[in-house]
N, C-alpha and C. Protein backbone atom coordinates (compact mmCIF):
# COMPACT_ATOMS: atom_id res chain seq x y z
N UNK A 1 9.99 -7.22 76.58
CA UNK A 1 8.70 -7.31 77.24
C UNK A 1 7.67 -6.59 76.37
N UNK A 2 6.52 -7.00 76.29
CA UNK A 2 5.20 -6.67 75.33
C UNK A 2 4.02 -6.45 75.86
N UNK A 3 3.49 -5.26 75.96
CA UNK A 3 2.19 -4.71 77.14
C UNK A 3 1.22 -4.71 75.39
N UNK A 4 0.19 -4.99 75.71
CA UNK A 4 -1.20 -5.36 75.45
C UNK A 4 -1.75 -4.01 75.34
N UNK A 5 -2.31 -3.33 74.57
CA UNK A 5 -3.13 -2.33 75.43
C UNK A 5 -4.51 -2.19 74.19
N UNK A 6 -5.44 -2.41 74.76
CA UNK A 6 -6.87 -3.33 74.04
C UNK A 6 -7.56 -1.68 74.59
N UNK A 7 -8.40 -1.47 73.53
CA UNK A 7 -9.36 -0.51 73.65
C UNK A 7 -9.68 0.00 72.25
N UNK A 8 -11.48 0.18 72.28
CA UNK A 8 -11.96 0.73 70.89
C UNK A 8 -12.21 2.02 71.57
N UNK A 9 -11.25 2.92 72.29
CA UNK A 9 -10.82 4.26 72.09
C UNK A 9 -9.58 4.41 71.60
N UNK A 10 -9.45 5.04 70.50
CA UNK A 10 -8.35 4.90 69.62
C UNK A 10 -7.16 6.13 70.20
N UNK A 11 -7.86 6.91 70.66
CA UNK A 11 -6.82 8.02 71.27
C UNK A 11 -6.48 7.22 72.52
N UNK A 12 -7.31 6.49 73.12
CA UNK A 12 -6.33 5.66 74.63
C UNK A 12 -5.68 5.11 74.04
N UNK A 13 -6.09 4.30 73.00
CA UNK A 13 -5.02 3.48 72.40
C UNK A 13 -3.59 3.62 71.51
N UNK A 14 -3.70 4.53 70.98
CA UNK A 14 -2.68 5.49 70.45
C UNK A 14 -1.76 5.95 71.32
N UNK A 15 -2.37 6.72 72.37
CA UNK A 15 -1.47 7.60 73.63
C UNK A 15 -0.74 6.47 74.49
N UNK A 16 -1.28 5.48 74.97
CA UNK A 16 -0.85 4.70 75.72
C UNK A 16 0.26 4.06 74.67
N UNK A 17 0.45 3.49 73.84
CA UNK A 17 1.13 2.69 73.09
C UNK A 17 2.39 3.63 72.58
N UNK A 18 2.05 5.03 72.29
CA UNK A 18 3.29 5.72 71.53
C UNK A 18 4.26 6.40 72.99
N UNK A 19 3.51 6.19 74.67
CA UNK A 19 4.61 6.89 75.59
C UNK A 19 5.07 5.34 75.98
N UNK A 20 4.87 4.16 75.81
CA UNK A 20 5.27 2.84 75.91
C UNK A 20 6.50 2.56 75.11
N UNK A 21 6.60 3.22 73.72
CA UNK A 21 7.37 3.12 72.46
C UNK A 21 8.35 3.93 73.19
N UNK A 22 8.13 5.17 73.60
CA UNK A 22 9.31 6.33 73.53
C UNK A 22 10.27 5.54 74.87
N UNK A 23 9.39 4.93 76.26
CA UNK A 23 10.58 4.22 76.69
C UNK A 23 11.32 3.33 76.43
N UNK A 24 10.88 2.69 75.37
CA UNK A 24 11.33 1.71 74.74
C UNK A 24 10.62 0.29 75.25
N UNK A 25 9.72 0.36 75.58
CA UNK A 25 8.74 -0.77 75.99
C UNK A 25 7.98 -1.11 74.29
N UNK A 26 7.81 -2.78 74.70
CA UNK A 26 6.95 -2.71 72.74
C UNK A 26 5.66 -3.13 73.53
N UNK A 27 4.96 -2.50 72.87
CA UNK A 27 3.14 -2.19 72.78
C UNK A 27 2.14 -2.49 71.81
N UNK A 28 2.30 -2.91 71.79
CA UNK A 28 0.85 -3.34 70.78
C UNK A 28 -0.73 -3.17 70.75
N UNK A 29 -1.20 -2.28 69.67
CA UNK A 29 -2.35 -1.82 70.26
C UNK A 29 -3.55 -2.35 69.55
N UNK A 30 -4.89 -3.01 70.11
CA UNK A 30 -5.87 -3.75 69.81
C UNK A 30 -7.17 -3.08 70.05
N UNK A 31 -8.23 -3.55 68.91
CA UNK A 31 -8.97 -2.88 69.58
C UNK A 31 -10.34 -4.19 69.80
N UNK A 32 -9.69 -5.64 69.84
CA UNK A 32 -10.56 -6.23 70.57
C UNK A 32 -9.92 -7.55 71.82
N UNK A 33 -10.55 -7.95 72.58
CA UNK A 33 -10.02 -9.10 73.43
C UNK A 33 -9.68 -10.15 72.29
N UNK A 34 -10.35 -10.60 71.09
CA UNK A 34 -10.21 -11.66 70.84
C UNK A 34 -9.12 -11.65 69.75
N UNK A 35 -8.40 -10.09 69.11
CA UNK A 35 -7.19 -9.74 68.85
C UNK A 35 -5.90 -10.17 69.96
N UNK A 36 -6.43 -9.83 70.55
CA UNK A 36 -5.47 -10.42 71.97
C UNK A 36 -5.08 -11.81 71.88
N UNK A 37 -6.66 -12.46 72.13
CA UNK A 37 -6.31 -14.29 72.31
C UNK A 37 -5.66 -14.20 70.94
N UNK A 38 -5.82 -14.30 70.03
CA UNK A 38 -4.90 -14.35 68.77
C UNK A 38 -3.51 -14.45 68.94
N UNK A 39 -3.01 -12.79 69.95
CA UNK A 39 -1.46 -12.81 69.33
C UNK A 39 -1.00 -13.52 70.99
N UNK A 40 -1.75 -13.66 71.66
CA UNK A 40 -1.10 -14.16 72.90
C UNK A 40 -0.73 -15.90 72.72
N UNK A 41 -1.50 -16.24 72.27
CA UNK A 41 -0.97 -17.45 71.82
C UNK A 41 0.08 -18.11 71.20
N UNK A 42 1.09 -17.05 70.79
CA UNK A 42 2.31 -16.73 69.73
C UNK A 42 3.09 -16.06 71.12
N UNK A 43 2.57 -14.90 72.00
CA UNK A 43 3.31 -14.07 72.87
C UNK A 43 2.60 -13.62 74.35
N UNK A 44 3.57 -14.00 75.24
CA UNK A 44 2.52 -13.71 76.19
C UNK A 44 3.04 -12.38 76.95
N UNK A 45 2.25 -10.97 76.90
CA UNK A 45 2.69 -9.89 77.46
C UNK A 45 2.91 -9.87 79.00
N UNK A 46 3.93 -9.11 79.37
CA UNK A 46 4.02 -8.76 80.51
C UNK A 46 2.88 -7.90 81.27
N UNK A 47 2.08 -6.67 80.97
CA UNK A 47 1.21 -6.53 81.08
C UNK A 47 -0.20 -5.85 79.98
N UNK A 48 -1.11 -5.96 80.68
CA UNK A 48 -2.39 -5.14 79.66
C UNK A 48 -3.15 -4.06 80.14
N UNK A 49 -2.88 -3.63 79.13
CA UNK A 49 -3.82 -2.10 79.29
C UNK A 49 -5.41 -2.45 78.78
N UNK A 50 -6.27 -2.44 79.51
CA UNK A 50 -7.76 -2.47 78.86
C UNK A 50 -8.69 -1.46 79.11
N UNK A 51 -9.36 -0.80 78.26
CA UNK A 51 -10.56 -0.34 78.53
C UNK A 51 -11.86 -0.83 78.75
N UNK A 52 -12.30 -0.50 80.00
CA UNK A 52 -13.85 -1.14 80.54
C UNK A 52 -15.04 -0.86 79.78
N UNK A 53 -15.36 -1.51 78.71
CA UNK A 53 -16.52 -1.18 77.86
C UNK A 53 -17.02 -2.25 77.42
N UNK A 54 -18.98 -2.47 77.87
CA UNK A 54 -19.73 -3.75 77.96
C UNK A 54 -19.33 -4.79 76.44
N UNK A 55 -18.15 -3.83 75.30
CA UNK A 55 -17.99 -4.92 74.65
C UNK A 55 -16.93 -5.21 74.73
N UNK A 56 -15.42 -4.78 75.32
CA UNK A 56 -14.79 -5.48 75.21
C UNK A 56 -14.48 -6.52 76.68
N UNK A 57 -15.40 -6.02 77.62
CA UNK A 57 -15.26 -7.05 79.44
C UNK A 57 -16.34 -8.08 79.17
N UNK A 58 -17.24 -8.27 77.95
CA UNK A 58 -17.90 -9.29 77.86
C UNK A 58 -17.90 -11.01 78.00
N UNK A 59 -16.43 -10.88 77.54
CA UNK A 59 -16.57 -12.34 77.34
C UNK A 59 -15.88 -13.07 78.17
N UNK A 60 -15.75 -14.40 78.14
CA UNK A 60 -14.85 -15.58 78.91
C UNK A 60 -13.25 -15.09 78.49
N UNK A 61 -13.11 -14.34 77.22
CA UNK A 61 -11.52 -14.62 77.04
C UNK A 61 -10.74 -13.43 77.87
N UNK A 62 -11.83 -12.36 78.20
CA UNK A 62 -11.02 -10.93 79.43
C UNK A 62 -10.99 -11.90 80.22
N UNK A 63 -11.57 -12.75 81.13
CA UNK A 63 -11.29 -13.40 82.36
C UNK A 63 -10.22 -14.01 82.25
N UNK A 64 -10.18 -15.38 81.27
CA UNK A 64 -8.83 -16.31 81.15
C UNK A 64 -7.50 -15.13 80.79
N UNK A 65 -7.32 -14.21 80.14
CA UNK A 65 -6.42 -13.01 79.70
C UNK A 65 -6.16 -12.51 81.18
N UNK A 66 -6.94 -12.09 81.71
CA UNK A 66 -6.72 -11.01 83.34
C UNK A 66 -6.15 -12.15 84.21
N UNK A 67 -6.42 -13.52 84.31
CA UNK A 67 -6.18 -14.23 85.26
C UNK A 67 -4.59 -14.86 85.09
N UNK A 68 -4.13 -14.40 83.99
CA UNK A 68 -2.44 -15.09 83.73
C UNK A 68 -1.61 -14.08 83.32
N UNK A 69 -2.55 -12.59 83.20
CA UNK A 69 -1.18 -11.71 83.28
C UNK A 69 -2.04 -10.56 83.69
N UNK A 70 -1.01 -9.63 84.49
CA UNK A 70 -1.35 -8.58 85.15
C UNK A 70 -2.02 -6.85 84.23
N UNK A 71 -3.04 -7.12 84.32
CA UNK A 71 -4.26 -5.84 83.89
C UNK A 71 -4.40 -4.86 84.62
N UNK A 72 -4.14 -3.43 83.88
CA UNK A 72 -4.89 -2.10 84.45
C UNK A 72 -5.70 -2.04 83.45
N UNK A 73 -7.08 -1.45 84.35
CA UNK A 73 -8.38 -1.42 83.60
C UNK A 73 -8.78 -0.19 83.90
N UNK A 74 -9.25 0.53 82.46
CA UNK A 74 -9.22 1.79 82.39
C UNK A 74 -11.02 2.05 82.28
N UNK A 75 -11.26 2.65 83.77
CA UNK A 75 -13.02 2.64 83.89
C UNK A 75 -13.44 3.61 83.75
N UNK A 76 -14.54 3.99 83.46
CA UNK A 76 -15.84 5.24 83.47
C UNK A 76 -16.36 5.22 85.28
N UNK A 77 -16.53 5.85 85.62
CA UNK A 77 -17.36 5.96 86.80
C UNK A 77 -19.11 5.87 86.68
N UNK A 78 -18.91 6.48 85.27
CA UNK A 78 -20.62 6.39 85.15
C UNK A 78 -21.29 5.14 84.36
N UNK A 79 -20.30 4.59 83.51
CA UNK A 79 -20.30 2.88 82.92
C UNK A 79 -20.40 2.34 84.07
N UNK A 80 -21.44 1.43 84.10
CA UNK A 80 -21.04 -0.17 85.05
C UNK A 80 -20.62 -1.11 84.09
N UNK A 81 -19.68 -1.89 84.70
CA UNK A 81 -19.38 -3.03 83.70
C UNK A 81 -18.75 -3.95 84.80
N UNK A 82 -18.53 -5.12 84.08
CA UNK A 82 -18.06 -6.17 85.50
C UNK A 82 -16.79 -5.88 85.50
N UNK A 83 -16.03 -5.45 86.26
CA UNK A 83 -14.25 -5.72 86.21
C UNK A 83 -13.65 -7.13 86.68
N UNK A 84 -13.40 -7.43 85.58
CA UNK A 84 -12.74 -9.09 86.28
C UNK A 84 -11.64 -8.95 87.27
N UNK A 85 -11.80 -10.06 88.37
CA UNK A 85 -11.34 -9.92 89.66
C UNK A 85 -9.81 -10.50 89.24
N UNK A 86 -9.00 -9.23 90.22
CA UNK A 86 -7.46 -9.38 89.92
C UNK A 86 -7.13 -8.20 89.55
N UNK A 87 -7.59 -7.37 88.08
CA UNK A 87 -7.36 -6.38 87.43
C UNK A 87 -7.11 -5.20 88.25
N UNK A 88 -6.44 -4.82 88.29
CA UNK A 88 -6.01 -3.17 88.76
C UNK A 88 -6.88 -1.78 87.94
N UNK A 89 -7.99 -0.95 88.87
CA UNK A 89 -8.55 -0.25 88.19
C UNK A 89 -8.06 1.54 88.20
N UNK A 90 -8.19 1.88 87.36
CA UNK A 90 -7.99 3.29 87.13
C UNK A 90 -9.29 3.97 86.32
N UNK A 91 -9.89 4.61 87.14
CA UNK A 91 -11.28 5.91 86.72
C UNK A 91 -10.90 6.79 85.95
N UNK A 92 -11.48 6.87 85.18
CA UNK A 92 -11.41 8.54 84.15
C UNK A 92 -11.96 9.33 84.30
N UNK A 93 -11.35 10.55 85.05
CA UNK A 93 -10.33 10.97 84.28
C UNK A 93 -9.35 10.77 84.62
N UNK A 94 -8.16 10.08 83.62
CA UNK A 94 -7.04 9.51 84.00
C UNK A 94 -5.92 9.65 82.61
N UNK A 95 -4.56 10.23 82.78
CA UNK A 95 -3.73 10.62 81.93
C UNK A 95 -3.34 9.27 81.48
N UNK A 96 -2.61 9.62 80.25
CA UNK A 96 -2.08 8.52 79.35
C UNK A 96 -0.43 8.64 80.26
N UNK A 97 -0.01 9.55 80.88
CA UNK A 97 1.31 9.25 81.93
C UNK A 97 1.19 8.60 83.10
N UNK A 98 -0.03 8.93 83.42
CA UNK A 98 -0.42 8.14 84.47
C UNK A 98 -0.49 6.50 84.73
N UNK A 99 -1.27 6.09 83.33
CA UNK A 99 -1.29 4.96 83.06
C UNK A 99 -0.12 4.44 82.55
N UNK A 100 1.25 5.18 81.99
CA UNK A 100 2.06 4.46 81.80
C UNK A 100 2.95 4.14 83.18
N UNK A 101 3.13 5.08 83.66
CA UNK A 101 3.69 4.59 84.89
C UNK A 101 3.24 3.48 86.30
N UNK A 102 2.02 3.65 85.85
CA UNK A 102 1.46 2.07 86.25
C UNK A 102 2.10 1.05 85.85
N UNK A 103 1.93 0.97 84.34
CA UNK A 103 2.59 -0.16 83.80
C UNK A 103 4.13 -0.30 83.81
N UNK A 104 4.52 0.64 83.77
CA UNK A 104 6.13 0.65 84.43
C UNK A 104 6.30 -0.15 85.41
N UNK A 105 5.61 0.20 86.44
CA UNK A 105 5.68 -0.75 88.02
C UNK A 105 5.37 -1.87 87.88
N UNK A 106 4.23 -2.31 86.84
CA UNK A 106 3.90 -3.63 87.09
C UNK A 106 5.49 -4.49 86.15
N UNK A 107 5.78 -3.80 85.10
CA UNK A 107 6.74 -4.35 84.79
C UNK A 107 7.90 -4.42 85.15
N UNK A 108 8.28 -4.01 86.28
CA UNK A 108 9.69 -4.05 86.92
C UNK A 108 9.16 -5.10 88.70
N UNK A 109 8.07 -5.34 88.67
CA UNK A 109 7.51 -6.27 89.67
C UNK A 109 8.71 -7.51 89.90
């Protein structure tokens, strides 16, 4: 199984991906949606980790991505941004254990 985890914060993206590795989950870490449509087309993850930021929730391809596999979306309270409907949200401040064990659950769903 292969979790997604998209964000141009490189420490979310780092942290999330290397406690994914140590359970032995494979992770792959991006730092755009349209890196995503790329490798999803080859692989489709079990779930995605995203960060809520007006550039990467911009486009049509977070919607078609959120709507065929299961997303935690990692938000600002003080950012507005649209969260595409479906996605599972988590506010920051929020641990990189925290968020893995999210994705734990969604992957044993």
């Amino acid at each position: 199984m292969v979790v997604f985890v998209i964000a141009t914060d490189w420490k979310l993206r780092a942290g999330v991906r290397a406690e994914l590795r140590e359970l032995g989950i494979e992770a792959l870490g991006m730092e755009s949606v349209d890196d995503a449509g790329r490798i999803a087309r080859n692989e489709m993850p079990g779930a995605i980790v995203l960060e809520a930021t007006g550039e990467l929730m911009g486009g049509a391809g977070v919607q078609n991505l959120v709507a065929r596999v299961p997303t935690i979306v990692i938000a600002s309270r003080t950012e507005t941004v649209e969260i595409p409907q479906g996605a599972e949200v988590m506010f920051r401040p929020v641990s990189v254990g925290e968020i893995v064990e999210r994705v734990r659950k969604i992957l044993t769903m």
